[in-house]
Protein backbone atom coordinates (compact mmCIF):
# COMPACT_ATOMS: atom_id res chain seq x y z
CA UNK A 1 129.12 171.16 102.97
CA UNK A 2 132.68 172.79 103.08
CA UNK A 3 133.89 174.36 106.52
CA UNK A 4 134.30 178.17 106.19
CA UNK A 5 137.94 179.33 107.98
CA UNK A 6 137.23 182.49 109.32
CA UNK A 7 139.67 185.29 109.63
CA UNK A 8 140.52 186.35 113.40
CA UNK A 9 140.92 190.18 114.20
CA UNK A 10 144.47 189.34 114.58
CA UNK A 11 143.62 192.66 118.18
CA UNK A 12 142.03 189.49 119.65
CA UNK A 13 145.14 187.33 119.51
CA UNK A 14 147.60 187.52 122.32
CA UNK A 15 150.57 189.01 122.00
CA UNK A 16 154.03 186.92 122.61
CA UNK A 17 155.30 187.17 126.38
CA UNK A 18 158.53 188.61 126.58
CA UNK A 19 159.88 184.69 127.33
CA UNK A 20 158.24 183.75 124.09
CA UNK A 21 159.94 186.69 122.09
CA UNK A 22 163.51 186.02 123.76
CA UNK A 23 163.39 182.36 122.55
CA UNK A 24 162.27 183.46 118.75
CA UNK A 25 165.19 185.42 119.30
CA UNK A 26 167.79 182.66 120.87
CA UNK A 27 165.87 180.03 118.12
CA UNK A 28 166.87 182.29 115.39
CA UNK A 29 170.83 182.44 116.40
CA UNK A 30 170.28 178.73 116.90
CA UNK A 31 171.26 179.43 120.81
CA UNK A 32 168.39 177.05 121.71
CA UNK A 33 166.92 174.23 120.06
CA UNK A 34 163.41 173.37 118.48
CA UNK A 35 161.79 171.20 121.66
CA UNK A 36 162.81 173.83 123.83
CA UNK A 37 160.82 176.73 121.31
CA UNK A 38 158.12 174.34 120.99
CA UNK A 39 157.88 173.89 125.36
CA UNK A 40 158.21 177.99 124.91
CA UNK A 41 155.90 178.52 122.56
CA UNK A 42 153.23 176.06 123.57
CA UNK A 43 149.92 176.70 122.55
CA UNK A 44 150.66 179.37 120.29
CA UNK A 45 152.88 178.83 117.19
CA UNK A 46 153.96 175.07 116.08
CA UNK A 47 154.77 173.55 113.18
CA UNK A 48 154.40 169.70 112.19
CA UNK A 49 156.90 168.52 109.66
CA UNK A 50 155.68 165.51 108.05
CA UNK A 51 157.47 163.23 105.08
CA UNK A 52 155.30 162.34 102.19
CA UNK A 53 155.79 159.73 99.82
CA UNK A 54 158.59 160.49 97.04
CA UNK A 55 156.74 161.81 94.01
CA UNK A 56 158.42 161.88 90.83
CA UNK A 57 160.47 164.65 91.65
CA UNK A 58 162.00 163.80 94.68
CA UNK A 59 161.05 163.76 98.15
CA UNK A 60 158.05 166.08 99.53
CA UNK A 61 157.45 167.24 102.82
CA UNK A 62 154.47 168.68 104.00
CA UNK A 63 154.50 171.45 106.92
CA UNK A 64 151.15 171.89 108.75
CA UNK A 65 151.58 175.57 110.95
CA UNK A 66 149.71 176.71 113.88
CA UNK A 67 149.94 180.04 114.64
CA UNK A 68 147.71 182.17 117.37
CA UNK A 69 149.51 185.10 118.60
CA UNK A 70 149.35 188.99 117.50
CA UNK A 71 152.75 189.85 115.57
CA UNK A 72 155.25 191.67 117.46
CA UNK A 73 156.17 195.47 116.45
CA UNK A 74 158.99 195.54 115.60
CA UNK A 75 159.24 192.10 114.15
CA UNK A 76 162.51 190.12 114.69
CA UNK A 77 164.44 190.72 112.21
CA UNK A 78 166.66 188.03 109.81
CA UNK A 79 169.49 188.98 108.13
CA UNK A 80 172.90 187.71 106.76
CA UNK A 81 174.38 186.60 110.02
CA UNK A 82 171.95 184.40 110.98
CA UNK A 83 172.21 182.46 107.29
CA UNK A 84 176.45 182.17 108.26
CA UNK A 85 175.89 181.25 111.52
CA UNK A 86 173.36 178.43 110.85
CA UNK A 87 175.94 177.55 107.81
CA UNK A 88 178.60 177.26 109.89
CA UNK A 89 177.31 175.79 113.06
CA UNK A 90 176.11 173.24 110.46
CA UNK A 91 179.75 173.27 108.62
CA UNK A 92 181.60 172.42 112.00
CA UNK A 93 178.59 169.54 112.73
CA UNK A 94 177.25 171.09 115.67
CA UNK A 95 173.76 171.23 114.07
CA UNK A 96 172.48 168.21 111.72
CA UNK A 97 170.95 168.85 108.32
CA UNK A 98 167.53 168.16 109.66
CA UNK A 99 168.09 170.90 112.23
CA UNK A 100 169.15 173.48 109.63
CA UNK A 101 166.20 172.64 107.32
CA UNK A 102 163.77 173.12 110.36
CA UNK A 103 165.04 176.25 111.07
CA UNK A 104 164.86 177.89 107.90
CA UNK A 105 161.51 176.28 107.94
CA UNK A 106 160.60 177.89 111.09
CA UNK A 107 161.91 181.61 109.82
CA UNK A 108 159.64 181.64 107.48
CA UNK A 109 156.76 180.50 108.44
CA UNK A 110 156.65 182.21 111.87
CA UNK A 111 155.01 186.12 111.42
CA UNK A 112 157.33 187.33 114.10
CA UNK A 113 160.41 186.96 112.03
CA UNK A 114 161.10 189.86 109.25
CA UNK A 115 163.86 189.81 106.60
CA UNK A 116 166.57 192.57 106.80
CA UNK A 117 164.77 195.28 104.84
CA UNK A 118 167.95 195.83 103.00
CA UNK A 119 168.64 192.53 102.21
CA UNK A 120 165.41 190.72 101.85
CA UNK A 121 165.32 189.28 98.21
CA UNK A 122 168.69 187.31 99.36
CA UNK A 123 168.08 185.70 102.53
CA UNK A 124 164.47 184.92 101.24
CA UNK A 125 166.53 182.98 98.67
CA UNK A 126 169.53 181.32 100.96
CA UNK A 127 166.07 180.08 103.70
CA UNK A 128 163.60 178.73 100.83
CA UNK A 129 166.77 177.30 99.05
CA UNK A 130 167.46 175.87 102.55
CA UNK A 131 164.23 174.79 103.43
CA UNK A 132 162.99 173.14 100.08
CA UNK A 133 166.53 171.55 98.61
CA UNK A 134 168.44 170.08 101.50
CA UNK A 135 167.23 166.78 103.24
CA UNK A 136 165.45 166.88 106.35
CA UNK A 137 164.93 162.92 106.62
């Protein structure tokens, strides 16, 4: 017999603590880095980042996401300068490749993160083309 997931009245989740929300906010300028979000965030968001065999085309990586908290009003929101800055902190090496694909990951998996309203089509682009084409080995 197949388990049933059931869906959580997302009222009965707790909400982030404001130390939880600051680094989602210092994560997303890449002012911290992802153990300390993880020590942060223990217990209610993580994500598990695990390589696959190469299939035919290419490399796969699964993600496996935990998430248990009530999304924030107003969200955090993502827009161009966080795509340059990750670019160039990566540009001028002071973030790897692994790190940049984990953080694009991160931004979109994690419900507390919005795209810029205005701008949403294009950084949904920049972090999937991010996340899925660059190598995180």
């Amino acid at each position: 017999m197949r388990a049933r997931t059931e869906v959580m009245d997302e009222r009965q989740l707790p909400s982030l603590t404001p130390n939880q929300l600051e680094a989602l906010r210092q994560f997303a300028l890449l002012e911290i880095r992802e153990d300390e979000l993880w020590a942060r965030l223990a217990g209610v968001f993580e994500v598990h980042f695990e390589t696959m065999p190469a299939s035919a085309a290419g490399r796969d990586q699964q993600r496996a996401v935990h998430g248990g908290f009530r999304m924030p009003e107003p969200g955090i929101v993502i827009g161009r300068e966080h795509i340059s800055n990750a670019l160039e902190r990566k540009r001028f090496g002071l973030i790897t490749e692994r790190e940049l694909v984990h953080w694009a990951t991160i931004l979109l998996l994690n419900d507390a993160y919005v795209l810029d309203p205005g701008d949403e089509d294009l950084i949904a682009e920049w972090l999937n083309d991010i996340s899925l084409n660059l190598n995180a080995d």
